[in-house]
Structure formats: C-alpha cells, structure tokens
Protein backbone atom coordinates (compact mmCIF):
# COMPACT_ATOMS: atom_id res chain seq x y z
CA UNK A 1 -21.65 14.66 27.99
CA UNK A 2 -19.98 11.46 29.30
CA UNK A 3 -16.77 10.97 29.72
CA UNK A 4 -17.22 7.88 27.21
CA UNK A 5 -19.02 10.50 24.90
CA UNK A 6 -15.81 12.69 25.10
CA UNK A 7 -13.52 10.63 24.48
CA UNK A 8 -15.29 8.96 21.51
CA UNK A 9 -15.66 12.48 19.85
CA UNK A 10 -12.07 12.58 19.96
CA UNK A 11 -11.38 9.60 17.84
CA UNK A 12 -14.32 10.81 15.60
CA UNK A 13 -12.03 13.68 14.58
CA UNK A 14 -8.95 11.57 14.40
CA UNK A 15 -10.46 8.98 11.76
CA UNK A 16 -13.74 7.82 9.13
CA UNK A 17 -16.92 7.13 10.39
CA UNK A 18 -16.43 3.46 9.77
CA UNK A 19 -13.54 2.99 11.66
CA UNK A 20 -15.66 5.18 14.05
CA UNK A 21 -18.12 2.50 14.94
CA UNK A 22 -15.82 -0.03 16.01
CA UNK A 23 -13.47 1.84 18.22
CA UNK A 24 -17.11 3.62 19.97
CA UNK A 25 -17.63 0.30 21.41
CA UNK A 26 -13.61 -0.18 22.47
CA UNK A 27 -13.41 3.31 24.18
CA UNK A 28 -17.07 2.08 26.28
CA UNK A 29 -14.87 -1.05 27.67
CA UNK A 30 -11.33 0.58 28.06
CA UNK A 31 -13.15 3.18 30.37
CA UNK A 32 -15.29 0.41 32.53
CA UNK A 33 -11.88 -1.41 33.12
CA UNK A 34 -9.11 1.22 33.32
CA UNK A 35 -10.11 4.63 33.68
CA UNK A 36 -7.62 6.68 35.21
CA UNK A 37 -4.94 5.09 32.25
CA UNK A 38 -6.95 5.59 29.44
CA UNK A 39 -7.99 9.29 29.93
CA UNK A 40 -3.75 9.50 30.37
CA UNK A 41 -3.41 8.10 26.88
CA UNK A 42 -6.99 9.11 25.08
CA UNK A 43 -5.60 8.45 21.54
CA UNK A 44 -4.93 4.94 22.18
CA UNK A 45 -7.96 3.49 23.44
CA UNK A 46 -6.62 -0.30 23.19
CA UNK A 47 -3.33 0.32 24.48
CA UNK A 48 -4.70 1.33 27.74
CA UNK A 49 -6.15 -1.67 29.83
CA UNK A 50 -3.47 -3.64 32.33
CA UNK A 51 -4.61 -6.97 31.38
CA UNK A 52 -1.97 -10.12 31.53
CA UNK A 53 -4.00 -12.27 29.09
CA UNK A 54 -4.44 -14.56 31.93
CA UNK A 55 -1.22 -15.38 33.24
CA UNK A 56 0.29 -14.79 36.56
CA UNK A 57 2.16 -11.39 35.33
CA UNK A 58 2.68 -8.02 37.13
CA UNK A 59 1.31 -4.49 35.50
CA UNK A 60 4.81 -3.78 34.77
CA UNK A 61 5.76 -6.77 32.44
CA UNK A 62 5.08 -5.85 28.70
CA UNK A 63 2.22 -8.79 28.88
CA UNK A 64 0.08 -6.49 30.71
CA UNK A 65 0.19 -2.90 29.01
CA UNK A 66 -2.78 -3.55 26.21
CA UNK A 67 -0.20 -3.29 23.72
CA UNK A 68 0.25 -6.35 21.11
CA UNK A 69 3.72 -7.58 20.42
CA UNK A 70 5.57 -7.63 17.11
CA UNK A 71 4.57 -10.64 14.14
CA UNK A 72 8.25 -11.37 14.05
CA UNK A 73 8.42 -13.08 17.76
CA UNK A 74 5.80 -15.12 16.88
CA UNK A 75 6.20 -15.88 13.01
CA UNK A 76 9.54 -17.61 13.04
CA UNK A 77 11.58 -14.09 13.13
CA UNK A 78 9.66 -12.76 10.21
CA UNK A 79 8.52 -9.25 9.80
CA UNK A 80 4.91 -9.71 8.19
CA UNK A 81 1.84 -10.85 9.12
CA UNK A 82 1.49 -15.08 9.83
CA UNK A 83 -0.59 -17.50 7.85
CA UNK A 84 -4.52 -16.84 8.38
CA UNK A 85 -3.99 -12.87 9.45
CA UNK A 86 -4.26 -10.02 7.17
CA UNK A 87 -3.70 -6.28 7.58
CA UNK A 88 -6.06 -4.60 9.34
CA UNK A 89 -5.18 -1.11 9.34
CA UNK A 90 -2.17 1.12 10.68
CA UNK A 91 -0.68 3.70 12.83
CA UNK A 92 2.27 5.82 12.99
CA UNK A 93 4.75 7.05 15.99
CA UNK A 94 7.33 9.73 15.06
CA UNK A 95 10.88 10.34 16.94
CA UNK A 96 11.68 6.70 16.87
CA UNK A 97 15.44 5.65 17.01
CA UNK A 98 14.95 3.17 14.81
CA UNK A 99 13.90 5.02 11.80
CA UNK A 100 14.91 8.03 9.92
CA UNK A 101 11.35 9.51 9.23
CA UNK A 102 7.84 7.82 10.65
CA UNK A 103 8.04 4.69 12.13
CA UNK A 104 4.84 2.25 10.89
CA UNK A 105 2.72 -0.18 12.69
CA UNK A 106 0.70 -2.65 10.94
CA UNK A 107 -2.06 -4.26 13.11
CA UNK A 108 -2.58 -7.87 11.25
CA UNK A 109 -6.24 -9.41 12.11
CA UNK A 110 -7.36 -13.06 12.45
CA UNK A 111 -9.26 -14.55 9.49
CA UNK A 112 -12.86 -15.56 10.77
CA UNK A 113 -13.42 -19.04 10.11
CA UNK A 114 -16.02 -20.20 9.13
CA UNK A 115 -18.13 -17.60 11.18
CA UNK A 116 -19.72 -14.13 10.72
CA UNK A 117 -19.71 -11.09 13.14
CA UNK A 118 -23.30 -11.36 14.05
CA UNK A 119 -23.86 -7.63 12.34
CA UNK A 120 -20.83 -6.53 14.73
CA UNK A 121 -17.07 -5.86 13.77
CA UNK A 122 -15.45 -8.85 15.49
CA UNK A 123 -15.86 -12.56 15.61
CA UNK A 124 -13.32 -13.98 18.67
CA UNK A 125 -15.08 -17.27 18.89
CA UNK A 126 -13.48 -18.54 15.12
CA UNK A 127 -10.67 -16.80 14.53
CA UNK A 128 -8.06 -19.18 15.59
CA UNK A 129 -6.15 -17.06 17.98
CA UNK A 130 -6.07 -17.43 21.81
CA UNK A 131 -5.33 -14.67 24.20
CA UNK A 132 -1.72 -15.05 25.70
CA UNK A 133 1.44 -13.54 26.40
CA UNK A 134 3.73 -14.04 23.42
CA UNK A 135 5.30 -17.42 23.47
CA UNK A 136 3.77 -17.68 27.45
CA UNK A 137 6.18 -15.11 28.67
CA UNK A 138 5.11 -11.95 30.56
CA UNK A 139 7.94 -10.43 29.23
CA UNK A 140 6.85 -10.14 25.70
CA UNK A 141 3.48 -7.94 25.25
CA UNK A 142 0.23 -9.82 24.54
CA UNK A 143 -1.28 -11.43 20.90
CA UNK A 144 -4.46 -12.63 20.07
CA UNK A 145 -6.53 -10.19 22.96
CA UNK A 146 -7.54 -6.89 21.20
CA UNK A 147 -10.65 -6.45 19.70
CA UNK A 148 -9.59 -3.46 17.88
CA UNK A 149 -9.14 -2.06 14.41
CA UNK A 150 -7.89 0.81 12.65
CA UNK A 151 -9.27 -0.36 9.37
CA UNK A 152 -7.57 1.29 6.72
CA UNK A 153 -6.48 -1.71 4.73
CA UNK A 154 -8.08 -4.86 3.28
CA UNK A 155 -11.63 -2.99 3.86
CA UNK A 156 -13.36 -5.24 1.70
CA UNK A 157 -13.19 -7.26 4.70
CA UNK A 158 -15.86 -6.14 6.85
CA UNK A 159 -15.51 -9.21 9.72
CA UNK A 160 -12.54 -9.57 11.38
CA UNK A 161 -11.14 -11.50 14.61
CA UNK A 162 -8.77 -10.33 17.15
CA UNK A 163 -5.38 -8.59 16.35
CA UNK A 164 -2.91 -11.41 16.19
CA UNK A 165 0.67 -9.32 16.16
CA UNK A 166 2.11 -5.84 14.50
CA UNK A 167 4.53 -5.61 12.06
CA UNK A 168 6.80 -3.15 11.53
CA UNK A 169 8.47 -0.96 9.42
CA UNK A 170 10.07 2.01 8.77
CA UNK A 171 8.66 1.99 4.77
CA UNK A 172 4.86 3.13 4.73
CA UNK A 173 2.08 0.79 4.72
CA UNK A 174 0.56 1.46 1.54
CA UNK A 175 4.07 0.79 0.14
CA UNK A 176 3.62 -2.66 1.43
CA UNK A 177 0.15 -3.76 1.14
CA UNK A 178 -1.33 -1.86 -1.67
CA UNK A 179 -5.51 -2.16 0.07
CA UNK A 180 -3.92 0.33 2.85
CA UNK A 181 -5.18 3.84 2.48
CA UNK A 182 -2.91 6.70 3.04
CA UNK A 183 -5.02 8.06 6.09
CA UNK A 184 -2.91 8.17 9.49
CA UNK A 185 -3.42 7.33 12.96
CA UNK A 186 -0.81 8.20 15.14
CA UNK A 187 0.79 7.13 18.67
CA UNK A 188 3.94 8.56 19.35
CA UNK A 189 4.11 6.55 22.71
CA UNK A 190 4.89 3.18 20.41
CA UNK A 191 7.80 5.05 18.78
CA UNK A 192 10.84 2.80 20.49
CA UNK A 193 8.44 -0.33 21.45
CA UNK A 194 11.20 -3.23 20.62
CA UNK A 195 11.83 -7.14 20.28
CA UNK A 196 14.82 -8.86 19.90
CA UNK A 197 13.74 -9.93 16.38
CA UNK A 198 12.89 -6.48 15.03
CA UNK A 199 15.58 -6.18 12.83
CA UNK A 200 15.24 -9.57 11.11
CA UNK A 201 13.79 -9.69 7.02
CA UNK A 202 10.80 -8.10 6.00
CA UNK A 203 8.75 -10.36 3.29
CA UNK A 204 7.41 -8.29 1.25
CA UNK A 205 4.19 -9.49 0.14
CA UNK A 206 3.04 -11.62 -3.05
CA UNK A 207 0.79 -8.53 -4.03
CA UNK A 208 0.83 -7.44 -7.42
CA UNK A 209 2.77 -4.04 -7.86
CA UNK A 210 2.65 -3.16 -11.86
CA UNK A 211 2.45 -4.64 -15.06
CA UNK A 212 4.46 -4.28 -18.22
CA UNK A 213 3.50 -4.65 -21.81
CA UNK A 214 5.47 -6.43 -24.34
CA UNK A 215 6.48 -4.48 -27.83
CA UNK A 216 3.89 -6.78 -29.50
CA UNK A 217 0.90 -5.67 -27.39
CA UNK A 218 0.78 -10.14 -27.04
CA UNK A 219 2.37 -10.32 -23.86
CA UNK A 220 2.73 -9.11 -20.70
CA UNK A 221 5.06 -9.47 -17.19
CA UNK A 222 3.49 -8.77 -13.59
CA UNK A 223 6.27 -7.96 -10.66
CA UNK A 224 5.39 -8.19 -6.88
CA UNK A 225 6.56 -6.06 -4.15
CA UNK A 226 9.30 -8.80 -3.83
CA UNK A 227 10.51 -8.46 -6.72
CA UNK A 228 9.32 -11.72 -8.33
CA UNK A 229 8.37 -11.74 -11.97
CA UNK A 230 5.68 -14.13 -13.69
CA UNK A 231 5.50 -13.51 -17.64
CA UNK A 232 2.37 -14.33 -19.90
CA UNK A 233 2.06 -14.45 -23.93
CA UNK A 234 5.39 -13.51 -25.49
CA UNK A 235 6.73 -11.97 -22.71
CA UNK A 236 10.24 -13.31 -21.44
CA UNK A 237 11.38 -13.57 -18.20
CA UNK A 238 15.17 -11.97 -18.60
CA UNK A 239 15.62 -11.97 -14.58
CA UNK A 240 13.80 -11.35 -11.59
CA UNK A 241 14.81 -10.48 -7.83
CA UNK A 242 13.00 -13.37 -6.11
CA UNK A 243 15.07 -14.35 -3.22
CA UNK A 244 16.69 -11.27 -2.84
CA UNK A 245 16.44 -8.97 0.50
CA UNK A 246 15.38 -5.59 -0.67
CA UNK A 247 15.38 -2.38 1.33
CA UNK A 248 12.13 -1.38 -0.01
CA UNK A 249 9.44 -3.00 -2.12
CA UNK A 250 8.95 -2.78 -5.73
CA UNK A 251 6.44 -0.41 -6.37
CA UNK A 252 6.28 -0.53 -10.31
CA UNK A 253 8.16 -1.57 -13.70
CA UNK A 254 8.75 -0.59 -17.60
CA UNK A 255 9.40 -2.25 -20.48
CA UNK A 256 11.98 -1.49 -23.01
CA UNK A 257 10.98 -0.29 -26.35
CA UNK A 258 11.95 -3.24 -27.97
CA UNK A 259 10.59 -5.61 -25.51
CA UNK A 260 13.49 -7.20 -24.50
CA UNK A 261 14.14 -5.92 -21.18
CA UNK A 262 12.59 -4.30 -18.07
CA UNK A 263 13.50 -2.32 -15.52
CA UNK A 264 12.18 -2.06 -11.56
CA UNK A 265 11.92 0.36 -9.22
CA UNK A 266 11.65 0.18 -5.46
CA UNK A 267 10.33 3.15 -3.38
CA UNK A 268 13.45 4.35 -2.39
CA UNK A 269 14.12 4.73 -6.19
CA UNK A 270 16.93 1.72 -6.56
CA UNK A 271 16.58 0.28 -9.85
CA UNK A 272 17.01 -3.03 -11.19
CA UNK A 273 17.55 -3.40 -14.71
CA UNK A 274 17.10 -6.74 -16.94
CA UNK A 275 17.14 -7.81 -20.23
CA UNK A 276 18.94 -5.19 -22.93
CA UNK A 277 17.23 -1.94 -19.81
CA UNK A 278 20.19 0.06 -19.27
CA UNK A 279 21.57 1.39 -15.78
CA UNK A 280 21.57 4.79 -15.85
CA UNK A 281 21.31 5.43 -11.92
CA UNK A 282 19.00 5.49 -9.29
CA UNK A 283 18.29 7.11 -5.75
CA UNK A 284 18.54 3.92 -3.97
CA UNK A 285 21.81 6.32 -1.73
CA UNK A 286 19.62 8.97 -1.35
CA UNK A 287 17.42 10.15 1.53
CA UNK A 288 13.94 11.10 -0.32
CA UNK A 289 11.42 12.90 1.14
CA UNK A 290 8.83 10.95 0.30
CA UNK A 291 8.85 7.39 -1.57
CA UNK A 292 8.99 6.66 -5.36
CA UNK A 293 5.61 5.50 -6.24
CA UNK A 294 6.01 5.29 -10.21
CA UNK A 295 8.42 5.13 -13.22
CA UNK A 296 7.87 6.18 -17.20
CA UNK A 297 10.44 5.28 -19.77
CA UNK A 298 11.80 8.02 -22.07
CA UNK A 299 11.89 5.88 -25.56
CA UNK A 300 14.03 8.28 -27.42
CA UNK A 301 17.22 7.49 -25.09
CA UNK A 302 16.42 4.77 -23.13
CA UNK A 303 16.48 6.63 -19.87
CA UNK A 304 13.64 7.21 -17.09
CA UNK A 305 12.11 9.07 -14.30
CA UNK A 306 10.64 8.61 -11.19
CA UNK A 307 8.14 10.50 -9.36
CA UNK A 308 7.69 10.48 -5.62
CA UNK A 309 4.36 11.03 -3.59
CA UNK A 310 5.19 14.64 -3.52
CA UNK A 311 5.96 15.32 -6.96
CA UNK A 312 9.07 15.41 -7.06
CA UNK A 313 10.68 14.25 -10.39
CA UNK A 314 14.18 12.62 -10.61
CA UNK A 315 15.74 12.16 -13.96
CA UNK A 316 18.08 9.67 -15.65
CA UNK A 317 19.37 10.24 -19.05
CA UNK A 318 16.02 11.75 -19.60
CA UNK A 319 14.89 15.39 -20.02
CA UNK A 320 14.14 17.07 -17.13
CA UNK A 321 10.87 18.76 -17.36
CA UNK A 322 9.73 20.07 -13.98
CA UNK A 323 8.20 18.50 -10.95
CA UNK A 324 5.91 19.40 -7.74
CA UNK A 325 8.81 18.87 -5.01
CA UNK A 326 7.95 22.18 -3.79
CA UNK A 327 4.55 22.92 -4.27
CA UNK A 328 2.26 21.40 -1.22
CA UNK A 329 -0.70 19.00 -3.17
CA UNK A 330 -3.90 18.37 -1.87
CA UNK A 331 -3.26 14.25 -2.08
CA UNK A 332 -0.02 12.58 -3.09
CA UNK A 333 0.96 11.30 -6.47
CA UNK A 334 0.53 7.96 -7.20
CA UNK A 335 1.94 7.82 -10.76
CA UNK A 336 3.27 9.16 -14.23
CA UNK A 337 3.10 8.60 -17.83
CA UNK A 338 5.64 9.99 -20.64
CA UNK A 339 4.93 11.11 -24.12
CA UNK A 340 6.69 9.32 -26.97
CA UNK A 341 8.80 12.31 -27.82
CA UNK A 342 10.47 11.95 -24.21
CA UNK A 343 10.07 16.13 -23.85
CA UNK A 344 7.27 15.34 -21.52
CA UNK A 345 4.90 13.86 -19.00
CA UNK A 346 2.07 13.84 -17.11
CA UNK A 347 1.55 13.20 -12.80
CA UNK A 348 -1.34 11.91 -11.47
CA UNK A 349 -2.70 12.42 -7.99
CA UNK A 350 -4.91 10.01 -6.28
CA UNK A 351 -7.99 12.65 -6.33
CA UNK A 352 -7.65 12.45 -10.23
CA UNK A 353 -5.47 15.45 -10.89
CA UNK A 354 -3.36 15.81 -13.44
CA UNK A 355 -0.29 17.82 -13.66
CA UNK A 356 1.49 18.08 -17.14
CA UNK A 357 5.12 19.06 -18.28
CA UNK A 358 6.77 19.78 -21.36
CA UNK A 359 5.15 18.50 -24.23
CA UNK A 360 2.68 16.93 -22.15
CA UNK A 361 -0.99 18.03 -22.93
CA UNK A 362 -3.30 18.91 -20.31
CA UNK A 363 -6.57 17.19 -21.37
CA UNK A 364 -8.45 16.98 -18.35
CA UNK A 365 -8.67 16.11 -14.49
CA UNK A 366 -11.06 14.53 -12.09
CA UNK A 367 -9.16 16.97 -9.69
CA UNK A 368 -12.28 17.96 -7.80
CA UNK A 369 -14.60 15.87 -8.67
CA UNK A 370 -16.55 13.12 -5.91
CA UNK A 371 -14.43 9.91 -6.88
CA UNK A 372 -15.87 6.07 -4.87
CA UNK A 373 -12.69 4.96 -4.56
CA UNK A 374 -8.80 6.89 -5.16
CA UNK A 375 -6.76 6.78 -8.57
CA UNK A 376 -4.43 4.36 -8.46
CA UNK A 377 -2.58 4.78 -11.92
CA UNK A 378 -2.52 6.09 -15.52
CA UNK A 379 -2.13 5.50 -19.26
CA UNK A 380 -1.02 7.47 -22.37
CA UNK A 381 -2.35 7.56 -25.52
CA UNK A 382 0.20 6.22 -28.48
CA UNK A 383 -0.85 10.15 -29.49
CA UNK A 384 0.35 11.87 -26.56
CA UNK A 385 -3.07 13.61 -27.10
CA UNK A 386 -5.28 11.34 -23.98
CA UNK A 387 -4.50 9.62 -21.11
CA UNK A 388 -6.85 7.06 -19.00
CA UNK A 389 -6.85 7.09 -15.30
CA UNK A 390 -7.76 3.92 -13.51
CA UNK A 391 -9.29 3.96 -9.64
CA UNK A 392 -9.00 1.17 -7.19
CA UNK A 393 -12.64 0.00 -7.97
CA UNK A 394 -11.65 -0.14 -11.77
CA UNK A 395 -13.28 2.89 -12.63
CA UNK A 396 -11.84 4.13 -16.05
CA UNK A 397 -11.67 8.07 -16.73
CA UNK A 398 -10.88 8.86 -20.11
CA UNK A 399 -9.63 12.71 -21.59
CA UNK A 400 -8.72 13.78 -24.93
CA UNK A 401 -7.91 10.88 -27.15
CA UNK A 402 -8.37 8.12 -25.22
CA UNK A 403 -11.42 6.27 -25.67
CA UNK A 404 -13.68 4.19 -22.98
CA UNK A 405 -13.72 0.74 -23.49
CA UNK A 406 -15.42 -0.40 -19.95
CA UNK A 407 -14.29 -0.65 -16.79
CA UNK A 408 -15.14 -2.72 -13.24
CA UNK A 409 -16.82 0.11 -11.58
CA UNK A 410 -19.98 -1.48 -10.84
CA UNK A 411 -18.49 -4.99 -10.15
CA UNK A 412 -17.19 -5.92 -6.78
CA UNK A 413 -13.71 -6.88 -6.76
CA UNK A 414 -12.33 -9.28 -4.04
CA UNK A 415 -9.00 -7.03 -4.36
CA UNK A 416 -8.25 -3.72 -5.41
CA UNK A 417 -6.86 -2.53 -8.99
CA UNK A 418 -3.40 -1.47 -8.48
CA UNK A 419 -2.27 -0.39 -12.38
CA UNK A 420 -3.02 -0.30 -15.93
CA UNK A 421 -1.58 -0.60 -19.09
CA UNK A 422 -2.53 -0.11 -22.61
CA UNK A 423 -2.53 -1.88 -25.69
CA UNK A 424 -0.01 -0.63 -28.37
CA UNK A 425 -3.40 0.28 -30.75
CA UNK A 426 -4.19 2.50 -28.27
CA UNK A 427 -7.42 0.59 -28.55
CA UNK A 428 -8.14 -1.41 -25.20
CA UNK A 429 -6.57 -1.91 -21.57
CA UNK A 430 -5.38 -4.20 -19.37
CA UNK A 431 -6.14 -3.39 -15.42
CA UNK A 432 -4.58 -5.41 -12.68
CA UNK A 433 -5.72 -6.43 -9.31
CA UNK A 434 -3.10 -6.66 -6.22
CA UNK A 435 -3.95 -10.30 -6.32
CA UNK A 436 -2.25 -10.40 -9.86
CA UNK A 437 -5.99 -10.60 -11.55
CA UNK A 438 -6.40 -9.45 -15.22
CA UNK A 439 -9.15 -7.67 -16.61
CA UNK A 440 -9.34 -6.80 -20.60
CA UNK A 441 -11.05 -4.46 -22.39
CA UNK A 442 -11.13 -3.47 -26.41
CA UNK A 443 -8.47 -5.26 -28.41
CA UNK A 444 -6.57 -6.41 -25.17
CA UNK A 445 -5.97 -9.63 -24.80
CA UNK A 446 -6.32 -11.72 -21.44
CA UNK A 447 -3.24 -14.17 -21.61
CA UNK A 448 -3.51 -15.27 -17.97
CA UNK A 449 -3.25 -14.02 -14.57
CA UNK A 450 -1.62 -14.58 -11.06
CA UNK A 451 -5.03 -14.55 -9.31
C-alpha cells in the first residue's frame, strides 16, 4: 500500500465517508510537499505543510506551520466567524490551559461566490479570501490558504472555499451553531495555540434555539443563542437578554402557564426568568459534566428541570423523578418533555429513544431504528398519553396519543429544524428552523417567522 494509501485509511477510521473524500485529496498534497512532517503528525493532514503564504517568513514563525489563525485577529477582536464565512466543521484538543474540559475549534469556510466546485469540494478562485499571513505578519499563523474541511456543520453546503480563520471556544460546537453534528475530530497538538485576542466576546449566533407557545395556542416567542427574543401573535415580549455577554448560549425556553412570562436556559444551566417566571435557581455556579441541552416546566408549582446531554436531571421546585447521570447512553440527550401532573417526564436521545420517569408513559421509541437525519426535540400530548419527536429534516414520529399531522421529511430545508412545539388542542405543531423559519401543521397557526 502507499504511504498516501496509509495514511488516508487512517482518517477513514477517524471520520464519515463524506468528509472522507475531501481530506483523500489533502493527505495526496500534504505528502508531495512535506513528508517527513506530516507522517510526524498523521491526524492533522492540513496542519502539516511549512508554507508562509507567500511572504518572506522563516519555518519557525506561526505564518508557516499550516495552521490557520483565530477569527478574532482578523474580525475586529470577535470570537465568531466574519461576514461571508460559515462553519465548516470542528475539532477538539484536550489538556488545554485555557479550558476546564475540551477545548473547541471551529474551522469557518469562505462563501463561494457566484461559482460552483466544478463536481469537487472547493472553489478558491470566488471565495473572496486571499492567502496571507494574518494582518501581513509572519507572526500570526496563516488565513485564507487551506483547502480543507472537517464538514460536520452547515452540510447542506456541499461547495465551499478556503478556511478563512478558527474560532474558539471552550462551549461545544453544536452548542453554538445548531447544523454541527456531535461527531469529533481531535488534535491535541492545538490545545494551547493562542492570540492576544482570544479572550475577547464570543457572539453567539442569530440561530434560532427554541420556541415557546403562548397560553392561547395564538402566539408564539422564538429566542436565539444570544439571548434575543422576537414575539409573534399574542405573545409579549416581557424582556430579553440582547446585548448582554453570556457565558454560554441559550439553548432553549418555556412559557409560563399563564402566558405571561418565560424563562431561558443557557447550557451551563443559568436561568433567566421574565415576565411573572419565577427564580427558583439554576446551575449557572456549577461545573456540569456535560451541557444543559433542554428545559420542561412543572405547571403544578411553577418550577423546572433541566436535562444535560448525559441525562442527568437537575431539579428546581419540581419533583425529582430520576435521571441517566450514571448510566452510559448510546447518543446524548437532546431534550425533555413533562406531564401536566409535574410527577413526570420523558428524555429523548438523538437516535429516537425515549426514557420515561414517574408518571411518564413509555409509548414508544425510534431507539434502534435507521433514522436520515438525528432527533432534535420533543412534544407531549395535553394527555400525557403521546409524545411527537421531531428530526433535523422535519421528520415527525408520533406514539401513543399523538397524532401525525405532516411533517418536512421529503422537502429540502435550506436549514435544519431545531424544536417543536404543540398546539394547546393537542391537534397540530409548530416546527422551527435554526434560521427562525416556521412550519405549521393541523390547527397551528403560522403567525410569522424570523427566516
């Protein structure tokens, strides 16, 4: 076998097919240029090549070591990806000094303009971005060289340009661009890569994180992962946390019973409470395993839970009713429903398993079942006795009670379906897209979007 050959099976077993195809070609030209570094760092094909992006540097300066420097030197000290980029995909290092758990990397791609990829992955000629040392100075690593891609986010985009900069973080990518998978690539030689502007603001993104139903089933609020609120129908906006620096995004949000207030959570579990939603605490002080990725409302007191990706269930003036902290899942919850009684409630894993507690039914599972695309969320029933779950394609899976009503499974979406919510009937569903798109089915009403 060639030594190309080799080294291409090993990124086979470290990733899909698809993202496969475009590193194949990568590996071929990292070898022809820099052989002896590359087989020294085999899992990080584009990190391997001494190449100064055409200035005058020496192998040593950061220009030169393949690696692409951080979005915030370049983006006026901000930690996200600039104007006409998206996210690409991600890796991880661990043993970083800069953050308690896994440290993130988010490659962010140039937008091909007005060009296709000529059946290929890439398309340098239109993608805006020239090859350079940062800001023209060999001490700051290259942008705008790779042709590279991990490609586990936005991969409805199949043609991409070069990578323009990296953001990172110390919260996980999915938390912060919802089209990122959960599949990991890993370099542990980034771990402590730094710039000067590292520690400034990260801007959460625009993207869509939940949806919240008003008491009248004739309203409803979105919230970003910044925090910022836009209200439709009879829904009223009672505060919001636009302009506010958070730790950690907003991953979801309830609505009181009475409609008159909401709460959000981040994925380190603070909670911001509006309206007539009480306080009743949070875990924004304490060091979770794993992030908060979902909320339900217990209507008898007014109190809540989260859930985590592992399971784990932390209560707030709401019966505690078990949880999956310590039981190792196939694939990580991605949210929770309650039943009106507040004794119980059901988890959801992204393969479509269900896990109920209390007086939560178990109705059913896609838990080993082929799915196209992961679950994303859940709905109850105004029974308790069904629950929908909702994919990332808009797939609807209905048990017990709960009735089908349609879904976007066969319909391309330009952005993924990050949530769902139900009508108070019980009798339709609203599903919403990252890019704050509605889609209504049965007596649901569409009232607007923030598409």
């Amino acid at each position: 076998m060639s030594l190309a050959g080799e080294i291409g099976g090993f990124l086979l077993s470290r990733t899909s097919r698809r993202g496969f195809l475009a590193k194949a070609t990568v590996t071929a030209t990292a070898l022809s240029v820099a052989p002896v570094e590359l087989l020294t760092r085999p899992g990080t094909a584009y990190g391997a090549i001494c190449s100064c992006a055409g200035n005058n540097c020496n192998c040593t300066d950061l220009c030169c070591d393949g690696y692409t420097q951080f979005c915030c030197t370049i983006n006026n000290g901000v930690n996200a990806c600039p104007p006409g980029t998206f996210a690409g995909g991600w890796w991880k290092a661990d043993g970083s000094q800069y953050c308690a758990g896994p440290r993130y990397y988010i490659d962010c791609m140039g937008e091909c303009q007005g060009c296709g990829c000529g059946g290929g992955n890439f398309c340098p000629g239109c993608d805006n971005l020239s090859c350079e040392c940062a800001l023209g100075a060999c001490g700051n690593r290259h942008v705008g060289c790779t042709e590279f891609r991990y490609g586990q986010c936005h991969q409805e985009i199949g043609c991409s340009g070069r990578i323009s900069c990296r953001v990172v973080s110390c919260t996980a990518p999915w938390l912060l661009d919802a089209t990122c998978s959960t599949v990991a690539q890993t370099d542990d030689a980034t771990a402590n890569h730094f710039a000067p502007c590292q520690d400034g603001p990260t801007t959460y993104s625009s993207n869509v994180a939940g949806m919240a139903v008003t008491a009248t089933g004739k309203g409803y609020w979105l919230v970003d992962q910044a925090g910022g609120i836009k209200i439709f129908g009879d829904a009223v906006t009672y505060g919001s946390l636009a302009g506010v620096a958070l730790a950690q995004p907003v991953v979801g949000m309830e609505s009181t019973p009475d409609g008159k207030g909401y709460w959000l959570v981040a994925a380190d579990g603070g909670i911001f409470a509006f309206g007539d939603a009480p306080f009743e605490g949070s875990t924004g002080s304490i060091r979770l395993n794993r992030p908060i990725v979902g909320m339900s409302v217990d209507d008898q007191s007014d109190g809540y839970r989260f859930v985590a990706a592992d399971g784990g269930v932390f209560d707030f003036n709401a019966p505690f009713e078990g949880s999956l902290g310590n039981i190792r899942l196939t694939r990580p919850v991605v949210g929770m429903a309650a039943t009106k009684s507040g004794a119980g409630y059901w988890l959801v894993a992204s393969d479509g398993g269900i896990f109920a507690f209390g007086d939560a039914g178990f109705h059913g599972s896609m838990g080993g079942s082929p799915l196209a695309q992961p679950i994303v969320g859940m709905a109850a029933t105004p029974s308790g006795q069904g629950y929908w779950l909702v994919a990332s394609d808009g797939g609807i899976f209905t048990f017990g009670d709960a009735v089908f009503h349609g879904s976007l499974g066969a319909i391309r979406l330009a952005r993924p379906i990050v949530g769902m919510a139900a009508t108070p009937s019980g009798q339709g569903y609203w599903l919403v897209a990252s890019d704050g798109g509605i889609f209504t089915f049965g007596d649901a009403v569409f009232l607007g979007s923030g598409a």
